[in-house]
N, C-alpha and C. Protein backbone atom coordinates (compact mmCIF):
# COMPACT_ATOMS: atom_id res chain seq x y z
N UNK A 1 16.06 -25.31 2.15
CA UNK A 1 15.49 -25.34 3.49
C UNK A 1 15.46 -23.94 4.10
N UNK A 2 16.58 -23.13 4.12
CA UNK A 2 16.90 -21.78 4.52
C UNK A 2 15.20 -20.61 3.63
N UNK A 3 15.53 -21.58 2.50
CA UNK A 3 14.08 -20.22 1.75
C UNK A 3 12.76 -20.86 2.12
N UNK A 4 12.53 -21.90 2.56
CA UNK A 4 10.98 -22.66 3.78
C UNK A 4 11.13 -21.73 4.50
N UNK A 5 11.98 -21.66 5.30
CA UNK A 5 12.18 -21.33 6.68
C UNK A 5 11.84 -19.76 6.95
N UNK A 6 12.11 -18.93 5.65
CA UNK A 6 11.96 -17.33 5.56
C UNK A 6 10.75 -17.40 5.03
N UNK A 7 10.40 -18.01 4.25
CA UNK A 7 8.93 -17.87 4.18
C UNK A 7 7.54 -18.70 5.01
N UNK A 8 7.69 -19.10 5.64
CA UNK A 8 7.53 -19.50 6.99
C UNK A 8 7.01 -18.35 7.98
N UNK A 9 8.44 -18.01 8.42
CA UNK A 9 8.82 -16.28 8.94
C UNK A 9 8.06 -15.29 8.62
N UNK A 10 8.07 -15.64 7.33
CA UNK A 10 7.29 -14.11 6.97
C UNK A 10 5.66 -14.41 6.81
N UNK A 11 5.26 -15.57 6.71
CA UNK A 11 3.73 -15.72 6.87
C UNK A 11 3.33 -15.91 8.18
N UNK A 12 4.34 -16.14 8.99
CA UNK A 12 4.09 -16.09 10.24
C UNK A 12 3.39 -14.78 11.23
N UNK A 13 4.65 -13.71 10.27
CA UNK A 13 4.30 -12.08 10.89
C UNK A 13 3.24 -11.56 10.22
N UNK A 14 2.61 -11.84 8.58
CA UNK A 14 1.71 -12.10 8.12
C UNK A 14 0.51 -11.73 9.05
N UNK A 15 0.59 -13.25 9.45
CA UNK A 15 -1.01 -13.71 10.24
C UNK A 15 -0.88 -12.67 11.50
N UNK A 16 -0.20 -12.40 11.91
CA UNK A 16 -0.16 -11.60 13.53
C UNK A 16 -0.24 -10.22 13.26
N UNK A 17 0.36 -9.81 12.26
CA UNK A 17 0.04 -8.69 12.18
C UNK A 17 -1.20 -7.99 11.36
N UNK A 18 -1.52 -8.75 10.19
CA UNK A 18 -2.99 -8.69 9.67
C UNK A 18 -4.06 -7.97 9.90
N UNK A 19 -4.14 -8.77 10.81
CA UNK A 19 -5.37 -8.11 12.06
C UNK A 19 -5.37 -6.46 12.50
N UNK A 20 -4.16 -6.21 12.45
CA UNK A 20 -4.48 -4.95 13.08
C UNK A 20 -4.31 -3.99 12.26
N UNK A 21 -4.20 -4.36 11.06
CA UNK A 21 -4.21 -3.33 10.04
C UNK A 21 -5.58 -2.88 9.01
N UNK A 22 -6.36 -3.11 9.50
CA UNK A 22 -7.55 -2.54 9.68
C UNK A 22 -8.82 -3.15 10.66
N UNK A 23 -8.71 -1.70 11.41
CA UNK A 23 -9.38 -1.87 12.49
C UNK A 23 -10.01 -0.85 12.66
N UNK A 24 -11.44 -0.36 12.94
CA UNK A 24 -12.66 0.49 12.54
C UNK A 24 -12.57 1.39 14.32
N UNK A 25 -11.96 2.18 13.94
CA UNK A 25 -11.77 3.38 14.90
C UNK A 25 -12.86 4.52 14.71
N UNK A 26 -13.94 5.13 15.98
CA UNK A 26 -14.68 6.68 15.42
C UNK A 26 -13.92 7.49 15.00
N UNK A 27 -12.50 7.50 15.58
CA UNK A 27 -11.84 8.82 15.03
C UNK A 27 -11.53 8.53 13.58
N UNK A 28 -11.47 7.48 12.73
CA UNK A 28 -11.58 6.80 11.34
C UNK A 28 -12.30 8.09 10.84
N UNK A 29 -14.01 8.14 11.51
CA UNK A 29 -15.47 8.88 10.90
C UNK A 29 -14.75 10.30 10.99
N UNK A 30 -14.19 10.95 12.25
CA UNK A 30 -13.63 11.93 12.43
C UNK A 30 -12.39 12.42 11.12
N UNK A 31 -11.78 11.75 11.55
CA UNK A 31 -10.59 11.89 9.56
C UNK A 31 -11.40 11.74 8.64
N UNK A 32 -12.49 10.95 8.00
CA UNK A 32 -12.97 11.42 6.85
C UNK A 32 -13.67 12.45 7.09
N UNK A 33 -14.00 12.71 7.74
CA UNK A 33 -14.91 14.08 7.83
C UNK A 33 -14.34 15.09 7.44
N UNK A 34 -13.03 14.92 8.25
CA UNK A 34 -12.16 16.79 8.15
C UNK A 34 -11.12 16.27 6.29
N UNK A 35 -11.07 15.09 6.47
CA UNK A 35 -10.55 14.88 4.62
C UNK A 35 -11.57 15.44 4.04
N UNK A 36 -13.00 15.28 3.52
CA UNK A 36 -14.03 15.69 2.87
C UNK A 36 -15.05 16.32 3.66
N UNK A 37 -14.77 17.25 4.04
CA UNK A 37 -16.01 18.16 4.82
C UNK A 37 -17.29 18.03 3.97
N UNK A 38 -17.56 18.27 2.18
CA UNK A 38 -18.50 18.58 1.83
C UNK A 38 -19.50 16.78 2.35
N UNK A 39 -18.91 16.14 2.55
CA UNK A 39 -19.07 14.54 3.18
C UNK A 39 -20.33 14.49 4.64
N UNK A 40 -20.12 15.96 5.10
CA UNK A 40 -20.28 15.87 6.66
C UNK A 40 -22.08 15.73 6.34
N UNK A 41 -22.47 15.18 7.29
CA UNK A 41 -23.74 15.28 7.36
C UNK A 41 -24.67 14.93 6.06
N UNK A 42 -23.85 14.21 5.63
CA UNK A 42 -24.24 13.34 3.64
C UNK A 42 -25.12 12.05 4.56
N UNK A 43 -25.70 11.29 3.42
CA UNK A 43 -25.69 9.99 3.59
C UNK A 43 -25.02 8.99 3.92
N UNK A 44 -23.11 9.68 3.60
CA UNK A 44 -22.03 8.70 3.45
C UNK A 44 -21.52 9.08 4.67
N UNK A 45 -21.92 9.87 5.65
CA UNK A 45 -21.07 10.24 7.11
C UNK A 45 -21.51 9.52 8.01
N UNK A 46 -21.10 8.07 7.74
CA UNK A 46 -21.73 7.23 9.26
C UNK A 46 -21.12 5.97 8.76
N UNK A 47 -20.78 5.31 9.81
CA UNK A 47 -20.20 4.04 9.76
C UNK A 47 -20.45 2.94 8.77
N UNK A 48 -21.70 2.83 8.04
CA UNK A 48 -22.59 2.44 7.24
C UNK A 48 -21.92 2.44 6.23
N UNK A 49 -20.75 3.42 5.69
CA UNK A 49 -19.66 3.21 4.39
C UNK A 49 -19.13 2.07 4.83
N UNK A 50 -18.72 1.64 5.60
CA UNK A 50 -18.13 0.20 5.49
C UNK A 50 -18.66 -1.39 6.38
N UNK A 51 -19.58 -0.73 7.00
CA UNK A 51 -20.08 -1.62 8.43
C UNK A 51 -21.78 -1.89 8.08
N UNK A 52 -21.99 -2.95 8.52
CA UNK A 52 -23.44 -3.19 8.23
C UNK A 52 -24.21 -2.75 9.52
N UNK A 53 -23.55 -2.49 10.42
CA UNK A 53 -24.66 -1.55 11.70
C UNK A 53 -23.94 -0.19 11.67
N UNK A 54 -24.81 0.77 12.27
CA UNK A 54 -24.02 2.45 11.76
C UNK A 54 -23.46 2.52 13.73
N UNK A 55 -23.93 1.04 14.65
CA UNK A 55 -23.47 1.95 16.02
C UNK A 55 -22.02 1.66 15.73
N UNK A 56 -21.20 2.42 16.44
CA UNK A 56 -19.57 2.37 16.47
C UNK A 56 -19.31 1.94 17.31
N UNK A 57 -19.67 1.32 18.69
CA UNK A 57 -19.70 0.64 19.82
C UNK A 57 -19.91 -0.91 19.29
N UNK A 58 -20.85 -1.39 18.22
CA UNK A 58 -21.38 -3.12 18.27
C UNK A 58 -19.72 -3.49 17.22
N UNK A 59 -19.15 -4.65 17.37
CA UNK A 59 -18.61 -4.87 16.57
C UNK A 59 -19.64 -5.66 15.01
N UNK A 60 -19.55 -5.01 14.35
CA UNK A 60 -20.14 -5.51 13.38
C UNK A 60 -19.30 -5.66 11.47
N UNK A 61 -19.93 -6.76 11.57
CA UNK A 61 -19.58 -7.27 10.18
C UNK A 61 -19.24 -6.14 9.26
N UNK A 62 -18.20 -6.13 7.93
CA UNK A 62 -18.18 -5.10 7.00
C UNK A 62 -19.43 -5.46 6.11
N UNK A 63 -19.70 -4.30 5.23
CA UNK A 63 -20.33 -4.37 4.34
C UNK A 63 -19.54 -4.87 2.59
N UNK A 64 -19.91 -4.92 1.42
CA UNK A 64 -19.38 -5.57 0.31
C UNK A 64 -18.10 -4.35 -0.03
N UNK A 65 -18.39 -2.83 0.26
CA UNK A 65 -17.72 -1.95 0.43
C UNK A 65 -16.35 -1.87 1.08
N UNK A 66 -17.02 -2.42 2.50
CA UNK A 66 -15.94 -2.43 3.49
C UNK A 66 -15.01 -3.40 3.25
N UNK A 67 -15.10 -4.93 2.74
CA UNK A 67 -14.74 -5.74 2.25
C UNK A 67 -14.08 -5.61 1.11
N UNK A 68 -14.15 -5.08 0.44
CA UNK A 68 -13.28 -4.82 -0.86
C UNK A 68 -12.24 -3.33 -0.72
């Protein structure tokens, strides 16, 4: 009953915390940028690496990318 009960617990903090461990920040675009400068101003410098709309304001769906 004691090992239900911890695992329970721990799928509990699981689900609550989940969520916020990835979460699509501009300053995200900003860190890859200064990680891979030669990146800047590519095809791949826009939200569009992981998001199926490139605004950073709409919440929008990931892409198969972003998803995996």
């Amino acid at each position: 009953m004691k090992r239900f009960l911890s695992a329970v617990f721990m799928a509990a903090v699981l689900v609550m915390f989940a969520p916020s461990m990835a979460f699509a920040k501009s300053s995200y675009q900003t860190s890859f940028t200064n990680a891979y400068p030669q990146a800047d101003n590519s095809r791949i410098d826009s939200c569009l690496i992981c998001h199926t709309n490139a605004n950073p304001n709409v919440n929008s769906a990931r892409n198969a990318y972003g998803t995996a």
